[in-house]
C-alpha atoms as a PDB file:
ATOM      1  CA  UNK A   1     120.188  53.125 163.848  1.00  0.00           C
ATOM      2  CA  UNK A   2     119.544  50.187 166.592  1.00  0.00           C
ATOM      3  CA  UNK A   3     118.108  52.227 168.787  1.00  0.00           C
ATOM      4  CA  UNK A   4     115.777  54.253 166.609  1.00  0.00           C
ATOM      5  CA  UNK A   5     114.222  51.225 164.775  1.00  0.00           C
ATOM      6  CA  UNK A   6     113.563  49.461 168.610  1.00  0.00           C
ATOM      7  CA  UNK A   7     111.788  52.679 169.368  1.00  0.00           C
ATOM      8  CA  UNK A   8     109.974  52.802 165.906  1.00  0.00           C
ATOM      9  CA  UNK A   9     108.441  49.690 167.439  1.00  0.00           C
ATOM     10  CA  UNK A  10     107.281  50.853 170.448  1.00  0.00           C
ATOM     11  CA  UNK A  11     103.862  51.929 169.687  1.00  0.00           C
ATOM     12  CA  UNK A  12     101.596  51.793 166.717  1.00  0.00           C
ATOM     13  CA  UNK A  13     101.884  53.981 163.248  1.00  0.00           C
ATOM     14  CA  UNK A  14     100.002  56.766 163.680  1.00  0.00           C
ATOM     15  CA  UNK A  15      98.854  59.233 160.523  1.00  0.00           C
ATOM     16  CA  UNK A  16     100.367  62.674 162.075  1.00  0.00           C
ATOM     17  CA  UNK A  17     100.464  62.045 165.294  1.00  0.00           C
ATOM     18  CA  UNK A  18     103.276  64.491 167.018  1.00  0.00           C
ATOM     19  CA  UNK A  19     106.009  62.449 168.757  1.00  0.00           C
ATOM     20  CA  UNK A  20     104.853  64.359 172.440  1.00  0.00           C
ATOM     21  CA  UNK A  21     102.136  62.439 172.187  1.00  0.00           C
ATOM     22  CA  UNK A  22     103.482  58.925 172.318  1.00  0.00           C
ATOM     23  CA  UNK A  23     104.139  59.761 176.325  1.00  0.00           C
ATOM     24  CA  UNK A  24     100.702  60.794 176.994  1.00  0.00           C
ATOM     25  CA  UNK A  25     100.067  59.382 180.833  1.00  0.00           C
ATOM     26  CA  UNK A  26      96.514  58.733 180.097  1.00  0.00           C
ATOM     27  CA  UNK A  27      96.925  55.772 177.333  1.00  0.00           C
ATOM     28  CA  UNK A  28      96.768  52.440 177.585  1.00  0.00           C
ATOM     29  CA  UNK A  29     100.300  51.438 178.742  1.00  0.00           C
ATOM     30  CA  UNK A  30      99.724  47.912 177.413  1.00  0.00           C
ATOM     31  CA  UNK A  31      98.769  49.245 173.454  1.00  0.00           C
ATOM     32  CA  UNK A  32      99.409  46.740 170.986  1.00  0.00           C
ATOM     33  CA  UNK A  33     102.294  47.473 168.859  1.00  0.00           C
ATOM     34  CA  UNK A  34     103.891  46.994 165.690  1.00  0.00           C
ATOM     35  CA  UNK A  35     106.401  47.710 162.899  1.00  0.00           C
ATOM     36  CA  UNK A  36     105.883  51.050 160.819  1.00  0.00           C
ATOM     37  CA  UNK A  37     106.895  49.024 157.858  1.00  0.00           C
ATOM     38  CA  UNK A  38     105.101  46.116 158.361  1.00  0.00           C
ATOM     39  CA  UNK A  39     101.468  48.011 159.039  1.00  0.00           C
ATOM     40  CA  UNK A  40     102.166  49.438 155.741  1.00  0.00           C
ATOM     41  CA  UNK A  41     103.162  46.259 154.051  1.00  0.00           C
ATOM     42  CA  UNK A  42      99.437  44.978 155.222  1.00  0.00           C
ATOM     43  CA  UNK A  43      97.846  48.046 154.271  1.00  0.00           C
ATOM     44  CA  UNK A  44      99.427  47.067 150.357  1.00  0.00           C
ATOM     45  CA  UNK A  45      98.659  43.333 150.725  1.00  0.00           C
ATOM     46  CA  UNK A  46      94.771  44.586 151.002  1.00  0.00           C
ATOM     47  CA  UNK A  47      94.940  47.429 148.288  1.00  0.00           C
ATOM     48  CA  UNK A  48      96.174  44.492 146.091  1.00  0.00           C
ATOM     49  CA  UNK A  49      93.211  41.705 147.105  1.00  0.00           C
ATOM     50  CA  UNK A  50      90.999  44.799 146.813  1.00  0.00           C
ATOM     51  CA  UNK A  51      92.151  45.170 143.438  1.00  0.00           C
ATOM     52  CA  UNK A  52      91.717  41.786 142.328  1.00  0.00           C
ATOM     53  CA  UNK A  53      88.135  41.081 143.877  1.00  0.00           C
ATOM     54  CA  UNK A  54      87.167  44.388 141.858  1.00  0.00           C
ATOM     55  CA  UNK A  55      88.389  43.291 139.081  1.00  0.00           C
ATOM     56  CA  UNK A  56      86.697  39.307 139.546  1.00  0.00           C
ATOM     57  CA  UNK A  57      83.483  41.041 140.302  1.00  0.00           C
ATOM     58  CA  UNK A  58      82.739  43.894 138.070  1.00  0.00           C
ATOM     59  CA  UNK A  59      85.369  42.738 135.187  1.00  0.00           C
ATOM     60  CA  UNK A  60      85.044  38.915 135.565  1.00  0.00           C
ATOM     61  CA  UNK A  61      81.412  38.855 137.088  1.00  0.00           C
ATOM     62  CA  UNK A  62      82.915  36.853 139.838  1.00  0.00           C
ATOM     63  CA  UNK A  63      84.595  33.673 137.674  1.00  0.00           C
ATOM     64  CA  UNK A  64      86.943  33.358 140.446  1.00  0.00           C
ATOM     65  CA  UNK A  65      86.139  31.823 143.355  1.00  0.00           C
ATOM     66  CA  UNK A  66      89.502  32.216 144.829  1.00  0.00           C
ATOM     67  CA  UNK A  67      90.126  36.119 144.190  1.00  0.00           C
ATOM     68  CA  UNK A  68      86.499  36.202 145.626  1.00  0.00           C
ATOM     69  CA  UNK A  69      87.445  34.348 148.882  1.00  0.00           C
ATOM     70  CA  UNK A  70      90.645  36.469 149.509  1.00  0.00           C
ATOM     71  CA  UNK A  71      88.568  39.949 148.790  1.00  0.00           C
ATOM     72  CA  UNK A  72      87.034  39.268 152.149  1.00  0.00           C
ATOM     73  CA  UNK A  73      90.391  39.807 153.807  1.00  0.00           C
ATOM     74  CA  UNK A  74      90.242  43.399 152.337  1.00  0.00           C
ATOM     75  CA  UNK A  75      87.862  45.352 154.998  1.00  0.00           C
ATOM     76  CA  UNK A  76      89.452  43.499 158.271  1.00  0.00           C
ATOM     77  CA  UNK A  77      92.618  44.578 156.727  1.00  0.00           C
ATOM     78  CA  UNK A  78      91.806  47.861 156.230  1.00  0.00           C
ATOM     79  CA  UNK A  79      89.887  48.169 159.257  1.00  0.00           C
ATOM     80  CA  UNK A  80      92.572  47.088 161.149  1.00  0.00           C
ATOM     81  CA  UNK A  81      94.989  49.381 159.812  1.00  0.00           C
ATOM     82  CA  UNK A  82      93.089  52.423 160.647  1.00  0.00           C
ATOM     83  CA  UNK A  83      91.809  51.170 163.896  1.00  0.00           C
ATOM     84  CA  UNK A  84      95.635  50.200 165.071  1.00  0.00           C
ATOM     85  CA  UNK A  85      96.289  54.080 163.948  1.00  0.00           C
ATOM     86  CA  UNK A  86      93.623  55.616 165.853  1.00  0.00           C
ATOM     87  CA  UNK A  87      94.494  53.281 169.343  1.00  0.00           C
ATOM     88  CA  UNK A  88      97.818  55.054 169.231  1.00  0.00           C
ATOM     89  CA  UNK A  89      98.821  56.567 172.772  1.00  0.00           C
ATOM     90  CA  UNK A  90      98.004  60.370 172.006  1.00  0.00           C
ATOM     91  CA  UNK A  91      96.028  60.012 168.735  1.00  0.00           C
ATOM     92  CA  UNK A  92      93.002  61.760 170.207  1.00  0.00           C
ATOM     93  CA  UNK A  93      94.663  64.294 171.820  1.00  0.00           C
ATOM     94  CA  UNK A  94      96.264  64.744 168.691  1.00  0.00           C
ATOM     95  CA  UNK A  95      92.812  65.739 166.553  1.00  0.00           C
ATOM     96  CA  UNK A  96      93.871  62.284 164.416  1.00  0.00           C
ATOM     97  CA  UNK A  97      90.190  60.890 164.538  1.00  0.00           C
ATOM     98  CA  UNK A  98      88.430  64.291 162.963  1.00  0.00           C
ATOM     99  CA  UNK A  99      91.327  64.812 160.212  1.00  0.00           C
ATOM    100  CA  UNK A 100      90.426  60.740 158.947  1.00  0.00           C
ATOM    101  CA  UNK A 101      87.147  61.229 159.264  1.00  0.00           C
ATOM    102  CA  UNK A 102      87.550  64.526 156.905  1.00  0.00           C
ATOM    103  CA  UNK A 103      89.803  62.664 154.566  1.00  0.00           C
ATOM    104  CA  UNK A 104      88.023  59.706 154.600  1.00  0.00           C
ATOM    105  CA  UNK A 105      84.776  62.010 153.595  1.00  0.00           C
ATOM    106  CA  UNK A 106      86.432  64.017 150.708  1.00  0.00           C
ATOM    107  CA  UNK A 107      87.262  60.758 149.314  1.00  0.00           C
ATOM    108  CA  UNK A 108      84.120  59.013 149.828  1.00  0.00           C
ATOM    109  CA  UNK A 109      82.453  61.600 147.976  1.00  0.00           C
ATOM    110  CA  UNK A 110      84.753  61.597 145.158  1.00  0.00           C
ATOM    111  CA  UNK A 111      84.717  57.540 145.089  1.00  0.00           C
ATOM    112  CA  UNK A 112      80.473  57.895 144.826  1.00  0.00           C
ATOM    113  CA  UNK A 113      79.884  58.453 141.333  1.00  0.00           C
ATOM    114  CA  UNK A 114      82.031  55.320 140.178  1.00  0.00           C
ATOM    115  CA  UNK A 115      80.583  53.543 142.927  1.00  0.00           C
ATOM    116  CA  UNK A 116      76.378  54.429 142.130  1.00  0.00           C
ATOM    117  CA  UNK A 117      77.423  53.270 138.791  1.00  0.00           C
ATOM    118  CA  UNK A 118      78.594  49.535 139.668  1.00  0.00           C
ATOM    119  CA  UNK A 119      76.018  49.043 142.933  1.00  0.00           C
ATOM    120  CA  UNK A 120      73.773  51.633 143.616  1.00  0.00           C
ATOM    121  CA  UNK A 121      73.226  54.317 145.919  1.00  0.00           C
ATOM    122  CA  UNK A 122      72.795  51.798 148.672  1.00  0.00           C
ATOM    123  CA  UNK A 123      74.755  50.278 150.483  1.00  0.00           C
ATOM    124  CA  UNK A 124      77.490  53.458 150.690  1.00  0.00           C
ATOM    125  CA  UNK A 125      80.896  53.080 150.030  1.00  0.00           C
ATOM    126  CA  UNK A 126      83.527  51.517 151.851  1.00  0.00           C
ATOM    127  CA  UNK A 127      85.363  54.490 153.041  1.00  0.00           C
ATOM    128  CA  UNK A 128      82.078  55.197 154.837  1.00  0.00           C
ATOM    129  CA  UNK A 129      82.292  52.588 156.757  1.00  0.00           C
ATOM    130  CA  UNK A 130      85.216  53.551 157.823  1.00  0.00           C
ATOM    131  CA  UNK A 131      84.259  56.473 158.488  1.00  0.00           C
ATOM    132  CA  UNK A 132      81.787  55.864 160.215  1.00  0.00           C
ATOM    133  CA  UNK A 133      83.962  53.102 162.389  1.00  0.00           C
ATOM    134  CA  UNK A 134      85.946  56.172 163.011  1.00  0.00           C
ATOM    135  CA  UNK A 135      82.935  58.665 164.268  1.00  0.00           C
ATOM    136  CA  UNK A 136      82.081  56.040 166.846  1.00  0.00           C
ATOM    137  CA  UNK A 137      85.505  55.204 168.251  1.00  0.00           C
ATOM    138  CA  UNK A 138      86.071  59.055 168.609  1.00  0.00           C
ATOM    139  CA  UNK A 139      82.581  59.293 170.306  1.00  0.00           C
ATOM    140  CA  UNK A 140      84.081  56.306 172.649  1.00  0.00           C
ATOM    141  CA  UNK A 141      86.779  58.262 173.352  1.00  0.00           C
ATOM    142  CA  UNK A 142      85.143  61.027 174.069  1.00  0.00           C
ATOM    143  CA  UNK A 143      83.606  59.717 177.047  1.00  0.00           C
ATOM    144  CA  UNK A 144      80.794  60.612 178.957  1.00  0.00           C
ATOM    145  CA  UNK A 145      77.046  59.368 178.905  1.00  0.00           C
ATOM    146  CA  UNK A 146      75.474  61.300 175.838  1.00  0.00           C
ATOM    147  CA  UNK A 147      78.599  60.364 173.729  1.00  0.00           C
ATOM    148  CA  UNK A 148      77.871  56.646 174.368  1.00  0.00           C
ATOM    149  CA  UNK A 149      74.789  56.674 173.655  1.00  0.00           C
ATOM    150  CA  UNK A 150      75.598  58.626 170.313  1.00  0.00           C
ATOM    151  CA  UNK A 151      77.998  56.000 169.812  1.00  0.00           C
ATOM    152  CA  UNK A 152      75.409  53.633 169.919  1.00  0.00           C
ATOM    153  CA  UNK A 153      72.455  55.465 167.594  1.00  0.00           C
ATOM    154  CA  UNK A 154      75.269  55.900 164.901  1.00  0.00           C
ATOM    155  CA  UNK A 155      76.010  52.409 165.116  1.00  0.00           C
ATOM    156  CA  UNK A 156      72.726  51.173 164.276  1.00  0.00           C
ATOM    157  CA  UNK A 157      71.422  53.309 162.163  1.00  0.00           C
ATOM    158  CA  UNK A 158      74.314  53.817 160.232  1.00  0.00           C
ATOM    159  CA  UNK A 159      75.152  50.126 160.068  1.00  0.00           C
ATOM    160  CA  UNK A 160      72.444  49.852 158.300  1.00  0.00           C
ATOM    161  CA  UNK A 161      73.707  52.155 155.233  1.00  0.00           C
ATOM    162  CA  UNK A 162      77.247  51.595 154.840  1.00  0.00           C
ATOM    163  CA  UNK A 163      78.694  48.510 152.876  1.00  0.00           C
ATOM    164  CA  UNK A 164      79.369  45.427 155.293  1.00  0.00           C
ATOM    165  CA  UNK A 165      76.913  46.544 157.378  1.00  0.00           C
ATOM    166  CA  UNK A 166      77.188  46.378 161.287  1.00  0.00           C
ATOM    167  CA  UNK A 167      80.015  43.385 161.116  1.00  0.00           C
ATOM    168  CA  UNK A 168      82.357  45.853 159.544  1.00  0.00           C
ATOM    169  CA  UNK A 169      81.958  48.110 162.346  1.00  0.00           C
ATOM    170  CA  UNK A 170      82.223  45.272 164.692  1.00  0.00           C
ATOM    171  CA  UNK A 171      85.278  44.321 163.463  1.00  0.00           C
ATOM    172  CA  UNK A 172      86.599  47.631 163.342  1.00  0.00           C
ATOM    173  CA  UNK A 173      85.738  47.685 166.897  1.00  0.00           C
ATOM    174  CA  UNK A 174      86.812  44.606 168.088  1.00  0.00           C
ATOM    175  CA  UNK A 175      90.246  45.427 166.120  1.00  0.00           C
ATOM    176  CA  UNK A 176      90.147  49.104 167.699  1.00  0.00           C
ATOM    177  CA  UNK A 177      89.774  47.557 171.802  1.00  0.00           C
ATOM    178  CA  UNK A 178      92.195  44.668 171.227  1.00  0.00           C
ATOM    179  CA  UNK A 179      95.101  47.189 170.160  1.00  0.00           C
ATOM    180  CA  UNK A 180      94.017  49.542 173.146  1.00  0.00           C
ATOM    181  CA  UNK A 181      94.492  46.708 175.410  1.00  0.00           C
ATOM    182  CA  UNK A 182      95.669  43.266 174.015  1.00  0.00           C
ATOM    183  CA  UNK A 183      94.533  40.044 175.904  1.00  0.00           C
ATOM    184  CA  UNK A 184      93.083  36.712 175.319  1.00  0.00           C
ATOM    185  CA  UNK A 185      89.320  38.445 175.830  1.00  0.00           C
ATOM    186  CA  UNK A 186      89.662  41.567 173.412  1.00  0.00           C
ATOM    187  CA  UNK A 187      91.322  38.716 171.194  1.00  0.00           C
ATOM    188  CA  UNK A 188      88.360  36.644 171.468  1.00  0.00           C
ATOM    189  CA  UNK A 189      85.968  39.216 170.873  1.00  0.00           C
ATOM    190  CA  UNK A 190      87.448  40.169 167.833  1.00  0.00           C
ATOM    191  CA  UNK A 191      87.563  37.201 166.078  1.00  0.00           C
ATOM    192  CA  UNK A 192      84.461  36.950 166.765  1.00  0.00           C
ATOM    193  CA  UNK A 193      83.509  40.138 165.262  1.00  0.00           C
ATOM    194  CA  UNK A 194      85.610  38.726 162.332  1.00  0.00           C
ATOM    195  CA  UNK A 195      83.619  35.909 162.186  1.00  0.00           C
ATOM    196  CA  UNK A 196      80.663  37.418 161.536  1.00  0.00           C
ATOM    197  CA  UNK A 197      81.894  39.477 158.317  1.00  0.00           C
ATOM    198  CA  UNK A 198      80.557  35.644 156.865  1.00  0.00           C
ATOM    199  CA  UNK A 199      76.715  36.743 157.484  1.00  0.00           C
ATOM    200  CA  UNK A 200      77.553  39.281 154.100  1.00  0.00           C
ATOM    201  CA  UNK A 201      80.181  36.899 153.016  1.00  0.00           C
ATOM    202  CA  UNK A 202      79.173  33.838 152.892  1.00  0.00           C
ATOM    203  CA  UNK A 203      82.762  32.127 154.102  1.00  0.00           C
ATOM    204  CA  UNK A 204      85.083  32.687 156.900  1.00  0.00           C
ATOM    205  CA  UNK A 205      88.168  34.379 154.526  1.00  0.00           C
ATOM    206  CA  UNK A 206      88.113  37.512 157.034  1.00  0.00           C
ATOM    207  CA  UNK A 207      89.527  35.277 160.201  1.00  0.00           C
ATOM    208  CA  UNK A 208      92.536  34.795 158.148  1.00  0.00           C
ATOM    209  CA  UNK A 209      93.433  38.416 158.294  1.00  0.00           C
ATOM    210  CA  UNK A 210      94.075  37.643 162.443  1.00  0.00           C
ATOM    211  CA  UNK A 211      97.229  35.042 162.091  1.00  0.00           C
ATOM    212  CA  UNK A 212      98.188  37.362 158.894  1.00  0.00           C
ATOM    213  CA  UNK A 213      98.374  40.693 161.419  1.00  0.00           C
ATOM    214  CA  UNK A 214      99.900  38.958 164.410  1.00  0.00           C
ATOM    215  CA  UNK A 215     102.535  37.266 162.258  1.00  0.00           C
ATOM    216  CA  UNK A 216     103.342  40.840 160.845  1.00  0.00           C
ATOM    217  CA  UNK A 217     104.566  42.540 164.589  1.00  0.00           C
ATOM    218  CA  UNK A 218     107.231  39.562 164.528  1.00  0.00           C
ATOM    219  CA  UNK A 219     108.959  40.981 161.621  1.00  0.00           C
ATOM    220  CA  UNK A 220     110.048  44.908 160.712  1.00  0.00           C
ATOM    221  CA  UNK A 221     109.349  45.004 156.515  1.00  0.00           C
ATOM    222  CA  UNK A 222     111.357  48.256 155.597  1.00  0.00           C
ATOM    223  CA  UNK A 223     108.407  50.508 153.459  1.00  0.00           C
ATOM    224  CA  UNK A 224     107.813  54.146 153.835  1.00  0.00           C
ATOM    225  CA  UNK A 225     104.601  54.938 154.580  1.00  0.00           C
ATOM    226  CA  UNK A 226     102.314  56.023 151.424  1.00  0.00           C
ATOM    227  CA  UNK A 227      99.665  58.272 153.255  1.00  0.00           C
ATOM    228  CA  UNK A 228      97.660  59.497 149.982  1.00  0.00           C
ATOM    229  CA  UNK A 229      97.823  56.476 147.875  1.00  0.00           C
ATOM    230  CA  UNK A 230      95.456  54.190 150.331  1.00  0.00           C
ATOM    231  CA  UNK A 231      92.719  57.587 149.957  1.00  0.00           C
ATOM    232  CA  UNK A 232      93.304  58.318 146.164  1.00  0.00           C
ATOM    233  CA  UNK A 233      93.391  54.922 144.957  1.00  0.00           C
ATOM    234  CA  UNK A 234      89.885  54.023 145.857  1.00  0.00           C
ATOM    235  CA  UNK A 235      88.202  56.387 143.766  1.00  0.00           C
ATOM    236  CA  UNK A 236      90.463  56.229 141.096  1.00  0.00           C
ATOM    237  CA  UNK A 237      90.368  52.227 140.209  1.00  0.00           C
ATOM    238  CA  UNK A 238      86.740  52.060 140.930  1.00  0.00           C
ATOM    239  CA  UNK A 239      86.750  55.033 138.263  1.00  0.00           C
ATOM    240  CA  UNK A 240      88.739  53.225 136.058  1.00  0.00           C
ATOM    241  CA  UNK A 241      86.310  49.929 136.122  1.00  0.00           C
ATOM    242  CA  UNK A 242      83.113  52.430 135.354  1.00  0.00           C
ATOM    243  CA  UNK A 243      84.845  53.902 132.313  1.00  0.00           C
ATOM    244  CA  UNK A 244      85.730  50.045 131.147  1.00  0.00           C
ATOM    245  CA  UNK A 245      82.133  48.818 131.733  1.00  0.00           C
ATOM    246  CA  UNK A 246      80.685  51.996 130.217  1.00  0.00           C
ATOM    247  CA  UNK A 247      78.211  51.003 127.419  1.00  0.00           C
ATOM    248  CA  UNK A 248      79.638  51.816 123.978  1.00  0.00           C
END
C-alpha cells in the first residue's frame, strides 16, 4: 500500500492517461507533481467558491464582498487543475488534449443557454476558456513553426471572446510551463500571469490560489477522482440560477 501511494505521487493526475505513458523518454523529467487526492480536493475547493460567487452575483447581486473576492480564486484553480493534467509525462501522446477539448465543448454548449440568459452572448463561457487554454497548449505541443504561430492567432483573437479574457489564458499558461518544468522563473512568470487576472478583477484574490496549490503537494487528501461532476455541474447550477431568476 506504501509503495503504491509513493508512486501515485510521482507524476501529476492525468484524465485517462494509460500508465505506459508515465515513462515516455521525451517528457520533462523534472514535471511538477502532486497527490491524486489532493488535485481533486482543489478541484472541489473551486467548484464550491464557484458556487458561492454565482450565487452572490446573480442571486445576491453581489452583497458580498467576501464571496466576491474568493470567486476570483475559481479560474486559477480550475486552470490549474487542467493545465497540471495536460503537463503530465505522456498526456499528448495519449490524445488527452483533443478528448478535453471535446468534453469541454459538449459542455460549453450545453452550459450556453443558462449562460446568454445571465450575461450575454459575449464574453463566452468559462469552459471556453478553457478550452481554448487547451487548443493552444496542444498547438505548443505540437511543435513546429505554423503551429506556433497558430498558437499565437488563437490566442489573440480568441482572448478576446472568452470570459477572463487573455489573463485567463495567461494563467493557464503560466500554470501549464511551471508544471512542465518547475523553477523559480516559470514560478515567477506565473504569478505574474496571476497577477494580472486583477485587470478583470479588480483585486489580487487569484495570487492566493499559488501558496493554496503548493501547500496541497505537501499533503496526500484521500478523494477519488469525480471526472463528470467538474463537466456536468457547470451547466447544471448555472441552469438552476436561470430557472430561479426567471420572470414570473
Amino acid at each position: 500500500m506504501k509503495a503504491r501511494r509513493s508512486s501515485e505521487r510521482t507524476a501529476l493526475v492525468c484524465e485517462d492517461v494509460p500508465m505506459p505513458c508515465l515513462a515516455n523518454p521525451t517528457a520533462p523529467a523534472t514535471a511538477w507533481s502532486i497527490s491524486g487526492g489532493s488535485l481533486e480536493a482543489l478541484k472541489w475547493v473551486g467548484l464550491v467558491l464557484m458556487t458561492g460567487d454565482h450565487v452572490n452575483k446573480y442571486l445576491l447581486q453581489d452583497a458580498s464582498p467576501t464571496l466576491y473576492a474568493l470567486g476570483r480564486m475559481v479560474m486559477p484553480l480550475f486552470g490549474f487543475a487542467l493545465m497540471a493534467n495536460l503537463a503530465r509525462p505522456g498526456a499528448f501522446e495519449a490524445g488527452i488534449h483533443l478528448r478535453v477539448m471535446r468534453r469541454l465543448a459538449v459542455f460549453a454548449l450545453l452550459a450556453t443557454p443558462a449562460f446568454v440568459r445571465l450575461v450575454g452572448w459575449w464574453p463566452l463561457n468559462i469552459l471556453v476558456t478553457l478550452g481554448l487554454a487547451t487548443l493552444i497548449v496542444w498547438l505548443l505541443e505540437c511543435g513546429g513553426a505554423v503551429a506556433r504561430v497558430a498558437a499565437l492567432i488563437a490566442f489573440l483573437i480568441g482572448g478576446a471572446l472568452v470570459e477572463f479574457w487573455w489573463p485567463a489564458l495567461l494563467c493557464c499558461l503560466g500554470a501549464w510551463g511551471f508544471a512542465r518544468r518547475p523553477d523559480a522563473v516559470r514560478m515567477l512568470l506565473w504569478a505574474l500571469a496571476a497577477a494580472s487576472l486583477s485587470v478583470v478583477n479588480g483585486n489580487f484574490s487569484a495570487l492566493a490560489v499559488l501558496p493554496l496549490i503548493l501547500g496541497a503537494r505537501h499533503v496526500d487528501i484521500p478523494l477519488r477522482r469525480c471526472r463528470w461532476v467538474f463537466y456536468a455541474y457547470y451547466p447544471a447550477h448555472l441552469s438552476l440560477i436561470a430557472v430561479v431568476l426567471r420572470p414570473a
